[in-house]
C-alpha atoms as a PDB file:
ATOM      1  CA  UNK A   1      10.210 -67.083  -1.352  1.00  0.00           C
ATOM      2  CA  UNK A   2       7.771 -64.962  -3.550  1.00  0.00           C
ATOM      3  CA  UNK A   3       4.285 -65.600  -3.844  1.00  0.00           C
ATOM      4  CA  UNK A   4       2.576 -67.871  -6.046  1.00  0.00           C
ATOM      5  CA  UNK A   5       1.420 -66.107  -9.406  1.00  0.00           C
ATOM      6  CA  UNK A   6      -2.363 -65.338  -9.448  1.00  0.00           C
ATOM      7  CA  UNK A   7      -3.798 -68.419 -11.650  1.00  0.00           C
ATOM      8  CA  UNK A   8      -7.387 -66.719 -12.302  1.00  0.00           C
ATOM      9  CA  UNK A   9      -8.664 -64.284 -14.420  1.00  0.00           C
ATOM     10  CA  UNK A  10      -7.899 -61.011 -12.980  1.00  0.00           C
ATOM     11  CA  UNK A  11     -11.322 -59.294 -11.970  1.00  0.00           C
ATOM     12  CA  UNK A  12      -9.305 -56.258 -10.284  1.00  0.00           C
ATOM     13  CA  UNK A  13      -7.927 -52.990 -12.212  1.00  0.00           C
ATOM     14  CA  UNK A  14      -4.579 -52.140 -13.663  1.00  0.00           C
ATOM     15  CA  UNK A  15      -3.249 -48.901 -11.994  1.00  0.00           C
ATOM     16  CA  UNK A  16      -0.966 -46.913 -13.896  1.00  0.00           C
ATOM     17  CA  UNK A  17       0.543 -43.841 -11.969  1.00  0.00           C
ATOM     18  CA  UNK A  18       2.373 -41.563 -14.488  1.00  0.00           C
ATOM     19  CA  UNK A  19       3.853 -38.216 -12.806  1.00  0.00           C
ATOM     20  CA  UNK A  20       2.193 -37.784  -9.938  1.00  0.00           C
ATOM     21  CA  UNK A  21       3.194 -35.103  -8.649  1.00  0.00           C
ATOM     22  CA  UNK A  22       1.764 -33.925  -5.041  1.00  0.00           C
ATOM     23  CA  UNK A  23       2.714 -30.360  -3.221  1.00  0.00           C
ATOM     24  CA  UNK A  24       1.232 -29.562   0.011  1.00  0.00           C
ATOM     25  CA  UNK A  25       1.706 -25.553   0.959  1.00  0.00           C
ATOM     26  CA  UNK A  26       5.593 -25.098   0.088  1.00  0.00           C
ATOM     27  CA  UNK A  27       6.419 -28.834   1.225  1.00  0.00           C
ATOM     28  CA  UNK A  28       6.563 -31.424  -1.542  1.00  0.00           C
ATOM     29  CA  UNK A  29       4.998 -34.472  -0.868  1.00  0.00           C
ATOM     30  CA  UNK A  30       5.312 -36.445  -4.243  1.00  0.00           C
ATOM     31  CA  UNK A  31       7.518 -36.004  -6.968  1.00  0.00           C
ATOM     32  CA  UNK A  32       7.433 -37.781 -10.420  1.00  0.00           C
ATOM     33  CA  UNK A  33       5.696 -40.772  -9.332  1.00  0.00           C
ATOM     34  CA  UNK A  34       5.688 -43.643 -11.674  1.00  0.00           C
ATOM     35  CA  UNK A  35       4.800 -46.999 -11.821  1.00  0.00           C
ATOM     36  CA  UNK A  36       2.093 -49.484 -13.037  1.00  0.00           C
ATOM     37  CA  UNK A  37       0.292 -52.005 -10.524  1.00  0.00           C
ATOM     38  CA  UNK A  38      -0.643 -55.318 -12.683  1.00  0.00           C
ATOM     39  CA  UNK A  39      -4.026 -56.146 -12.555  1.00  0.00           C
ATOM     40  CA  UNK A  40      -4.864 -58.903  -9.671  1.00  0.00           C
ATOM     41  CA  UNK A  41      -1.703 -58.558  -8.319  1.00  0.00           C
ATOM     42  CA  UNK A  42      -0.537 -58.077  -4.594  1.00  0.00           C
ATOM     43  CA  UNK A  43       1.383 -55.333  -5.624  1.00  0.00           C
ATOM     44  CA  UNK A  44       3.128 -53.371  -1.680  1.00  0.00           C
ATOM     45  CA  UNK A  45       4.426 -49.930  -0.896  1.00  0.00           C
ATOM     46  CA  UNK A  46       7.168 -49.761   1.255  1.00  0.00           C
ATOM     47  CA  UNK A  47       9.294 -46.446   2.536  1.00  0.00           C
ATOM     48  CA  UNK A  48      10.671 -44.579   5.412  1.00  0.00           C
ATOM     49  CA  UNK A  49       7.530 -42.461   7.471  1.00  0.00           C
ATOM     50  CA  UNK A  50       6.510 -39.544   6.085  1.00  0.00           C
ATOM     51  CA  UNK A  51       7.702 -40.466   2.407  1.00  0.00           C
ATOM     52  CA  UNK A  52       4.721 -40.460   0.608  1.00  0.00           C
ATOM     53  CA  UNK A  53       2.529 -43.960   0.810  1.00  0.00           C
ATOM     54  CA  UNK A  54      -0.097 -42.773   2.856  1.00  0.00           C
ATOM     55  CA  UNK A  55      -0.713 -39.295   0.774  1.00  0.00           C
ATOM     56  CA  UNK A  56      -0.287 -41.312  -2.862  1.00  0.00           C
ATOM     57  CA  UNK A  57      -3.125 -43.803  -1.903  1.00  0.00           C
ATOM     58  CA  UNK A  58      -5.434 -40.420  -0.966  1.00  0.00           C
ATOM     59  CA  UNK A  59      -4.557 -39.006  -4.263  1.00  0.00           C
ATOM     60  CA  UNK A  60      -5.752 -42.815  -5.916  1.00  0.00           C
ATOM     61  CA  UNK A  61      -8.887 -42.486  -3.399  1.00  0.00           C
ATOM     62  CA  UNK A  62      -9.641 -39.150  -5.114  1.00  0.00           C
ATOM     63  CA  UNK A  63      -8.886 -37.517  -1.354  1.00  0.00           C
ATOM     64  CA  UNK A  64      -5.960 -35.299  -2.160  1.00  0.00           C
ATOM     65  CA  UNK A  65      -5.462 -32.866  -5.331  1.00  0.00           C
ATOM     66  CA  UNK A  66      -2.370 -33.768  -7.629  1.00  0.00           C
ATOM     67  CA  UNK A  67      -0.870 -33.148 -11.079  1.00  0.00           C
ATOM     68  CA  UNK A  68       0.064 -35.891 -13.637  1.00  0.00           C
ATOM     69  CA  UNK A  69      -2.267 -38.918 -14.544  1.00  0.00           C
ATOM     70  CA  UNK A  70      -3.905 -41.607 -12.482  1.00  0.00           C
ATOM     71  CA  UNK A  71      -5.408 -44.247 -14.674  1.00  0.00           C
ATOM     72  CA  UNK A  72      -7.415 -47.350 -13.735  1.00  0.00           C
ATOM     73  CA  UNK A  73      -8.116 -49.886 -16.504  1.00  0.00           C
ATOM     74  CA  UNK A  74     -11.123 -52.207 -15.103  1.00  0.00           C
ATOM     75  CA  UNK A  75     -11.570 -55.492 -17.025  1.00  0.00           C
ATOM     76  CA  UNK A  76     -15.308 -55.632 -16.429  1.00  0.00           C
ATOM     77  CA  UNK A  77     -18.515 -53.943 -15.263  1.00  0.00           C
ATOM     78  CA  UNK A  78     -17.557 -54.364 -11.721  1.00  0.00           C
ATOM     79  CA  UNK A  79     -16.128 -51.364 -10.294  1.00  0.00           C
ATOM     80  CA  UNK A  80     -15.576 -51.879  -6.303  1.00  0.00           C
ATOM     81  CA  UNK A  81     -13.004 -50.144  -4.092  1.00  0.00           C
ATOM     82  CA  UNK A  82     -12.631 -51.666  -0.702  1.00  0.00           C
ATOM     83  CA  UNK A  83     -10.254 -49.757   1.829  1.00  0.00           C
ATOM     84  CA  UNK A  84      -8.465 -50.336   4.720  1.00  0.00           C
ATOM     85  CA  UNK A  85      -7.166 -47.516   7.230  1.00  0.00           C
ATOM     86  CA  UNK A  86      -4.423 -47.796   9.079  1.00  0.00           C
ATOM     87  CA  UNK A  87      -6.158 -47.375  12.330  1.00  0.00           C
ATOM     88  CA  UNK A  88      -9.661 -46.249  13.971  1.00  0.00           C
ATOM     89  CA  UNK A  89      -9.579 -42.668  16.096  1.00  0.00           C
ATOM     90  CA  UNK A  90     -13.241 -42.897  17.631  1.00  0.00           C
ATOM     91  CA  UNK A  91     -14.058 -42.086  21.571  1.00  0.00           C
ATOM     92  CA  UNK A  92     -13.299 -45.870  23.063  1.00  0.00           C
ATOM     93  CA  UNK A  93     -16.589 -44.415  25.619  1.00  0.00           C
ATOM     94  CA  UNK A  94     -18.874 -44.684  22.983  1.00  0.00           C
ATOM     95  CA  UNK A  95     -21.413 -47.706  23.677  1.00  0.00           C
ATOM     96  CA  UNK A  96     -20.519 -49.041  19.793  1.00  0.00           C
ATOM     97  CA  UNK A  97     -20.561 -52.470  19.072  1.00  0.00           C
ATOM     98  CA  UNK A  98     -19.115 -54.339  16.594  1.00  0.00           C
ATOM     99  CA  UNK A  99     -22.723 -55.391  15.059  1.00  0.00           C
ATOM    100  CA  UNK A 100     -23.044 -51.400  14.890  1.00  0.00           C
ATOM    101  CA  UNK A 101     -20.263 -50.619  13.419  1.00  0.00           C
ATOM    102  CA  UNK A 102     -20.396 -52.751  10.576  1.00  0.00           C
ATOM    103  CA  UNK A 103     -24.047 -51.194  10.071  1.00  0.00           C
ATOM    104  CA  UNK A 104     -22.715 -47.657  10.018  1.00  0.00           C
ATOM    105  CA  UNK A 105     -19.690 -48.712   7.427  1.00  0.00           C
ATOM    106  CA  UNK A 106     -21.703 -51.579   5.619  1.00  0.00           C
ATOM    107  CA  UNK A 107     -25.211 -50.003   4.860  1.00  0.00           C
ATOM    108  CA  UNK A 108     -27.518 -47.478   3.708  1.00  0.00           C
ATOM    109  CA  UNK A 109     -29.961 -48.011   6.352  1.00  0.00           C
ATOM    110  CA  UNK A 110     -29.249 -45.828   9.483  1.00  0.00           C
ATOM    111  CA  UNK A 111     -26.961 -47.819  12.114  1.00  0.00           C
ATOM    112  CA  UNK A 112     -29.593 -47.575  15.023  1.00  0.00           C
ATOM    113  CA  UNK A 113     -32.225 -49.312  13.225  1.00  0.00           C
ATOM    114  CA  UNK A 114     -30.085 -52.569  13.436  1.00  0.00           C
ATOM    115  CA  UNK A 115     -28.098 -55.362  11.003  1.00  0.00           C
ATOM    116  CA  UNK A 116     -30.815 -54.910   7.559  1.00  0.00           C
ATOM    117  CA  UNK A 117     -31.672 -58.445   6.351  1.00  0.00           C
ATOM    118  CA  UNK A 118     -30.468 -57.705   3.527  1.00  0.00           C
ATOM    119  CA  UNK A 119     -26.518 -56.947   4.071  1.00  0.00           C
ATOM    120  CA  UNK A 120     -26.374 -59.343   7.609  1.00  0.00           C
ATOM    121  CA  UNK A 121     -25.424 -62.554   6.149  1.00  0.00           C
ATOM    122  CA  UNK A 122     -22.712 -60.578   3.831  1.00  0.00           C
ATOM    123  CA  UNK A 123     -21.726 -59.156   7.181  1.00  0.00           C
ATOM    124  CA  UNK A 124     -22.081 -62.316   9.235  1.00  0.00           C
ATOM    125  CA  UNK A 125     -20.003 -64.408   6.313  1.00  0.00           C
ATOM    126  CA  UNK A 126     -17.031 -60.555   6.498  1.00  0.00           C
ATOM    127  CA  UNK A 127     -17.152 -61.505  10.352  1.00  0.00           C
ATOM    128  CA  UNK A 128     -16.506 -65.031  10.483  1.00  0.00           C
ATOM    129  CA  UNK A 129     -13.429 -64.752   7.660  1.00  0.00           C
ATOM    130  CA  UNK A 130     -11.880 -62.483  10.269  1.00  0.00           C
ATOM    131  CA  UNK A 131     -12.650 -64.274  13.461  1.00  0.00           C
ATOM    132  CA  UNK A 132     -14.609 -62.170  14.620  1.00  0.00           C
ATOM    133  CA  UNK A 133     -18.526 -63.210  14.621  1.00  0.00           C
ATOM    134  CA  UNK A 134     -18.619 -64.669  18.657  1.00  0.00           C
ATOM    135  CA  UNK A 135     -17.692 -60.809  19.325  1.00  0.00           C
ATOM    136  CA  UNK A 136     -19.842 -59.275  17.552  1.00  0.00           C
ATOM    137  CA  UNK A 137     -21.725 -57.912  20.777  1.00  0.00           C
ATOM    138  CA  UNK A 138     -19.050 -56.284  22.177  1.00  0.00           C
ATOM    139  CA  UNK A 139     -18.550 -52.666  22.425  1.00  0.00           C
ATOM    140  CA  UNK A 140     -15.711 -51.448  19.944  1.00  0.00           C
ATOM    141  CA  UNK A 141     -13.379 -49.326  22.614  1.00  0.00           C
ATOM    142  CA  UNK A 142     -13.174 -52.798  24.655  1.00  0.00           C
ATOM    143  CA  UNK A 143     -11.533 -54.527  21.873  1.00  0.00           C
ATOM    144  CA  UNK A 144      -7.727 -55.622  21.643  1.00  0.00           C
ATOM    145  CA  UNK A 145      -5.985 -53.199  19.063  1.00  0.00           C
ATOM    146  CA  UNK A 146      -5.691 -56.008  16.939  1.00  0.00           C
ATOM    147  CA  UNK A 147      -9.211 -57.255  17.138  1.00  0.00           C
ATOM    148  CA  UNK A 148     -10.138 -53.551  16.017  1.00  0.00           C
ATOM    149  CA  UNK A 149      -7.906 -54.026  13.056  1.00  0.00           C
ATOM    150  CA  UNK A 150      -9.688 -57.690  12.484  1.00  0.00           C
ATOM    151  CA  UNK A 151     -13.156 -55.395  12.122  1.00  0.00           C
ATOM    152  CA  UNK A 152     -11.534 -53.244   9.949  1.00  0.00           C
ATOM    153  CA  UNK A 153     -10.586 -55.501   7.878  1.00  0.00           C
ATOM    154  CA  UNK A 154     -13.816 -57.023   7.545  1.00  0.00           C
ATOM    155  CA  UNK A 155     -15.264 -54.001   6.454  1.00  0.00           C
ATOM    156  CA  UNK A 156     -13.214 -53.681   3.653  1.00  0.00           C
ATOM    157  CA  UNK A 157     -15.133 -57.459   2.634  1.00  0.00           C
ATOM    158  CA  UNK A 158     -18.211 -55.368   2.117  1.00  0.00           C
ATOM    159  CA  UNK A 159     -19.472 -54.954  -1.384  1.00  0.00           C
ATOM    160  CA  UNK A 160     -16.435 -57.855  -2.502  1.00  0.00           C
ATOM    161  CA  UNK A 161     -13.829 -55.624  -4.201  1.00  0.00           C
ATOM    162  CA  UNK A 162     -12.216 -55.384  -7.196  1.00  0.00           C
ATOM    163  CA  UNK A 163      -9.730 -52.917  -6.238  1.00  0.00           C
ATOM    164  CA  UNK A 164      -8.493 -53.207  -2.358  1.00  0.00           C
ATOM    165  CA  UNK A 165      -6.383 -50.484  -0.636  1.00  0.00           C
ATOM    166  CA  UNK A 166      -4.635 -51.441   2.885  1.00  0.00           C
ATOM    167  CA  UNK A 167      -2.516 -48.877   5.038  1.00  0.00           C
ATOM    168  CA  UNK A 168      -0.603 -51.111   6.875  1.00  0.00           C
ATOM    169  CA  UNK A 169      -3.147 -53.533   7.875  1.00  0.00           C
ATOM    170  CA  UNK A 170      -0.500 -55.398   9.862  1.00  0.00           C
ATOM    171  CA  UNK A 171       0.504 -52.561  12.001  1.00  0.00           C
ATOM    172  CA  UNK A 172      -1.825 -53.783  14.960  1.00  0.00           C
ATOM    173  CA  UNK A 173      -2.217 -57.517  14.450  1.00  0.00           C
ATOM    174  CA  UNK A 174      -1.635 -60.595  16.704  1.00  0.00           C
ATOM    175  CA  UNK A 175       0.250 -63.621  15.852  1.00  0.00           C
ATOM    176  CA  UNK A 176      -3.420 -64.957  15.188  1.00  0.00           C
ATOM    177  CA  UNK A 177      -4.656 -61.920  13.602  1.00  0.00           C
ATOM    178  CA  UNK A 178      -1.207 -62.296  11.204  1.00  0.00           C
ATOM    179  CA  UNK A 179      -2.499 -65.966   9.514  1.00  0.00           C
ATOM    180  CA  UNK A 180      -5.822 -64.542   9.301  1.00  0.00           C
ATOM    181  CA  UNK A 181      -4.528 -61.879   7.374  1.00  0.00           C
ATOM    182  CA  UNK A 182      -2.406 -63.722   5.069  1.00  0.00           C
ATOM    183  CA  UNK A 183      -5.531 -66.079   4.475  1.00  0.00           C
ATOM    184  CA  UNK A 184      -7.311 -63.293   3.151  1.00  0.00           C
ATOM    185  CA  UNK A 185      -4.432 -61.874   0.895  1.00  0.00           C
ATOM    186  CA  UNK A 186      -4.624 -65.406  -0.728  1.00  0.00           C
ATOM    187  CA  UNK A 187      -8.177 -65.372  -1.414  1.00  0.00           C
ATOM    188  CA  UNK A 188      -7.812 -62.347  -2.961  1.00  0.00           C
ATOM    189  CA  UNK A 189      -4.844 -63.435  -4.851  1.00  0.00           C
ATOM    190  CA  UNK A 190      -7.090 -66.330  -5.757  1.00  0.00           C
ATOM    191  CA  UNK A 191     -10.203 -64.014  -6.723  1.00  0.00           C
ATOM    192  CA  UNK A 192      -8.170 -62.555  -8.926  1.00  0.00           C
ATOM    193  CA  UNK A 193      -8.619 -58.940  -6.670  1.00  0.00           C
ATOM    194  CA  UNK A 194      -5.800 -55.966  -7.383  1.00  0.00           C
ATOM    195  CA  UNK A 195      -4.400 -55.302  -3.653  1.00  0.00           C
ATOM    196  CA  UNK A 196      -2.494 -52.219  -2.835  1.00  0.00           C
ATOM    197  CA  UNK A 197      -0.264 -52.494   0.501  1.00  0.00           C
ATOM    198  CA  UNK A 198       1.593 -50.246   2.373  1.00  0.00           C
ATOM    199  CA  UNK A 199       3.380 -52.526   4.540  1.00  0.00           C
ATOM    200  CA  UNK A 200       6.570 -51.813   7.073  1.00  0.00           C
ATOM    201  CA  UNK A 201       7.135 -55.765   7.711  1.00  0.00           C
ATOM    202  CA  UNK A 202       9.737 -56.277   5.246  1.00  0.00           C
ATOM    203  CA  UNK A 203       9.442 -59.832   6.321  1.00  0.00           C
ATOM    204  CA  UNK A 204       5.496 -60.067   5.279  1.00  0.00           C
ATOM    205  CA  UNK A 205       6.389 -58.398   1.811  1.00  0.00           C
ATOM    206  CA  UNK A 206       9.167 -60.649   0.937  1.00  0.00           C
ATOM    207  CA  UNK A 207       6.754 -63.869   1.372  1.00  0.00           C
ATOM    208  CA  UNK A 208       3.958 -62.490   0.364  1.00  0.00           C
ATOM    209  CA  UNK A 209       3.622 -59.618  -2.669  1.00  0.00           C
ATOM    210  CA  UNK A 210       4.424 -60.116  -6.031  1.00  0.00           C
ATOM    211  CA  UNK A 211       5.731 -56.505  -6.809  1.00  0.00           C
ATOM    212  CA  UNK A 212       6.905 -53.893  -4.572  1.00  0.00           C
ATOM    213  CA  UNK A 213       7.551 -50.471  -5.218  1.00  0.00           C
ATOM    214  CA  UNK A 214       9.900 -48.202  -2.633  1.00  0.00           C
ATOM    215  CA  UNK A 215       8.868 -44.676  -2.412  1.00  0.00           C
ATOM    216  CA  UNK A 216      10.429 -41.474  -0.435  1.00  0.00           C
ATOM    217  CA  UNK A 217       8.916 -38.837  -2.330  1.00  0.00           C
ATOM    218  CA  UNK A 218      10.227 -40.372  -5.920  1.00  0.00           C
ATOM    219  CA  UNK A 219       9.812 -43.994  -6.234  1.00  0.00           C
ATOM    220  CA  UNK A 220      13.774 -45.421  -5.572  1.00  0.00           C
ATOM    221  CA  UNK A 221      12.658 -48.774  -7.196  1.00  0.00           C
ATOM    222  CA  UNK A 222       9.559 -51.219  -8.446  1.00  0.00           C
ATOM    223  CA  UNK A 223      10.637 -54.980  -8.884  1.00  0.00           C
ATOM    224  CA  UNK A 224      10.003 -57.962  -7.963  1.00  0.00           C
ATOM    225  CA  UNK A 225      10.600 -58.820  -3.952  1.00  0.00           C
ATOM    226  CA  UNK A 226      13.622 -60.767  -4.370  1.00  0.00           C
ATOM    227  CA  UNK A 227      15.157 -57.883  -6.274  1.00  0.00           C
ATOM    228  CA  UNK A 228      13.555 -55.274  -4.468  1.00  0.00           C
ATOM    229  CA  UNK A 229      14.309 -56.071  -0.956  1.00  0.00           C
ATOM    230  CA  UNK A 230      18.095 -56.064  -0.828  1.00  0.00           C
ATOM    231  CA  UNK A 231      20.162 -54.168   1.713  1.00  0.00           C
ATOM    232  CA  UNK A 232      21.550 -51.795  -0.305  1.00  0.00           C
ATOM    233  CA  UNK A 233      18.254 -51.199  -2.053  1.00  0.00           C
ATOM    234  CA  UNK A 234      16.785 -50.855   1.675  1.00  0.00           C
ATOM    235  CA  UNK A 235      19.801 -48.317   3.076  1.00  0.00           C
ATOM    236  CA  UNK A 236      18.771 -46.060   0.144  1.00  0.00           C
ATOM    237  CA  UNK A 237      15.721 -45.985   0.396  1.00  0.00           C
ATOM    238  CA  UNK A 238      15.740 -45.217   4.423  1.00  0.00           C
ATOM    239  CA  UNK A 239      18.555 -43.445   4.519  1.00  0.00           C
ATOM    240  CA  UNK A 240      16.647 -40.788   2.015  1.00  0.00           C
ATOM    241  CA  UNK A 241      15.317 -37.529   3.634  1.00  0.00           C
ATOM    242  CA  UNK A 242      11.678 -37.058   2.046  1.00  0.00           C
ATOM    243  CA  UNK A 243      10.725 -33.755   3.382  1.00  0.00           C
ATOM    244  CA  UNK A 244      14.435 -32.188   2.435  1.00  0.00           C
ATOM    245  CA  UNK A 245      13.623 -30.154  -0.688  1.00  0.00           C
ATOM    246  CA  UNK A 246      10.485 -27.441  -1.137  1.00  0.00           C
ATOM    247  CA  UNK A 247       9.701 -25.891  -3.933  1.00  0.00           C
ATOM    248  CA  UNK A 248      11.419 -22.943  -4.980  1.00  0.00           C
END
């Protein structure tokens, strides 16, 4: 089963990647890259590791150099990019809590000083979507790996975005941490948000995107789930070695 077509007024972007093209030293990341993401769509990446996804959202993010053209189309005034790493690398010794975390990612004002009145009840309102308000006083590095994730996520609430990049936001949730996910994906759906997700649950992406593209290097396809996700679609697509050609 697909998901349910967006019923709103988009609010999010329409991406349009047209020959993106992405060389790193004499290895060639990206080649050709083309397809379009719909505007407040839930529109998912999927390929083998090291094909691509992770470097072609840097080079949307404006993090990696590339040739060819990257085009966003926004419908309105509001221009707001939310992201979601795959995972947080920080020193699990650090005395960090989740309340100062969220100030260091969330606000201008320096972290140490405290929640400002002004962002707290946007960060209190993040917290509770995620489940995680009744821990926001505990140090980061004593967190599950999936309650990390939950804060990440809820980071990625804060400004609301138009445009919303996940790396596999999955990757490190709990059964729990799975509908709470899902819950959000369909508030954004409902918002009317554009969500790009690289995502290696198959499963997730069949239920839940409306377009999914499969990249190793070149994108191998860009349909609809039903028609994207089929076995032979999925043997070519993994069976392909992305880091087999450099450039002469």
């Amino acid at each position: 089963m697909t998901a349910a077509a967006n019923l709103t007024a988009p609010g999010g972007p329409r991406i349009e990647f047209a020959g993106i093209d992405l060389t790193l030293g004499r290895t060639r990341i990206l080649e050709q890259v083309q397809f379009s993401v719909a505007a407040g769509s839930v529109h998912a990446i999927v390929g083998p590791n090291g094909g691509g996804k992770s470097s072609l959202i840097k080079t949307l993010l404006g993090q990696m150099p590339h040739q060819g053209q990257l085009s966003l189309h926004w419908p309105g005034a509001q221009q707001v990019i939310g992201y979601v790493p795959q995972a947080l690398e920080f020193d699990r010794g650090l005395p960090m809590t989740v309340d100062d975390f969220m100030a260091a990612m969330c606000q201008r004002r320096p972290a140490f000083l405290g929640l400002s009145r002004r962002v707290q009840p946007a960060i209190d309102a993040a917290l509770a979507r995620v489940g995680m308000l009744d821990k926001r006083k505990r140090r980061m590095g004593a967190l599950s790996g999936g309650e990390r994730q939950r804060v990440l996520l809820a980071q990625g609430l804060i400004p609301e975005p138009q445009l919303l990049v996940l790396d596999e936001p999955m990757s490190a949730l709990d059964e729990a941490g799975i509908q709470v996910f899902e819950q959000l994906l369909q508030g954004w759906r409902q918002a009317g948000t554009t969500v790009l997700w690289i995502e290696h649950d198959l499963e997730a992406v069949l239920r839940l995107a409306d377009r999914v593209t499969g990249l190793s290097r070149q994108v191998l396809f860009d349909a609809p789930p039903a028609l994207a996700l089929t076995p032979e679609r999925l043997l070519s697509l993994f069976s392909v070695h992305p880091r087999s050609e450099s450039p002469a």
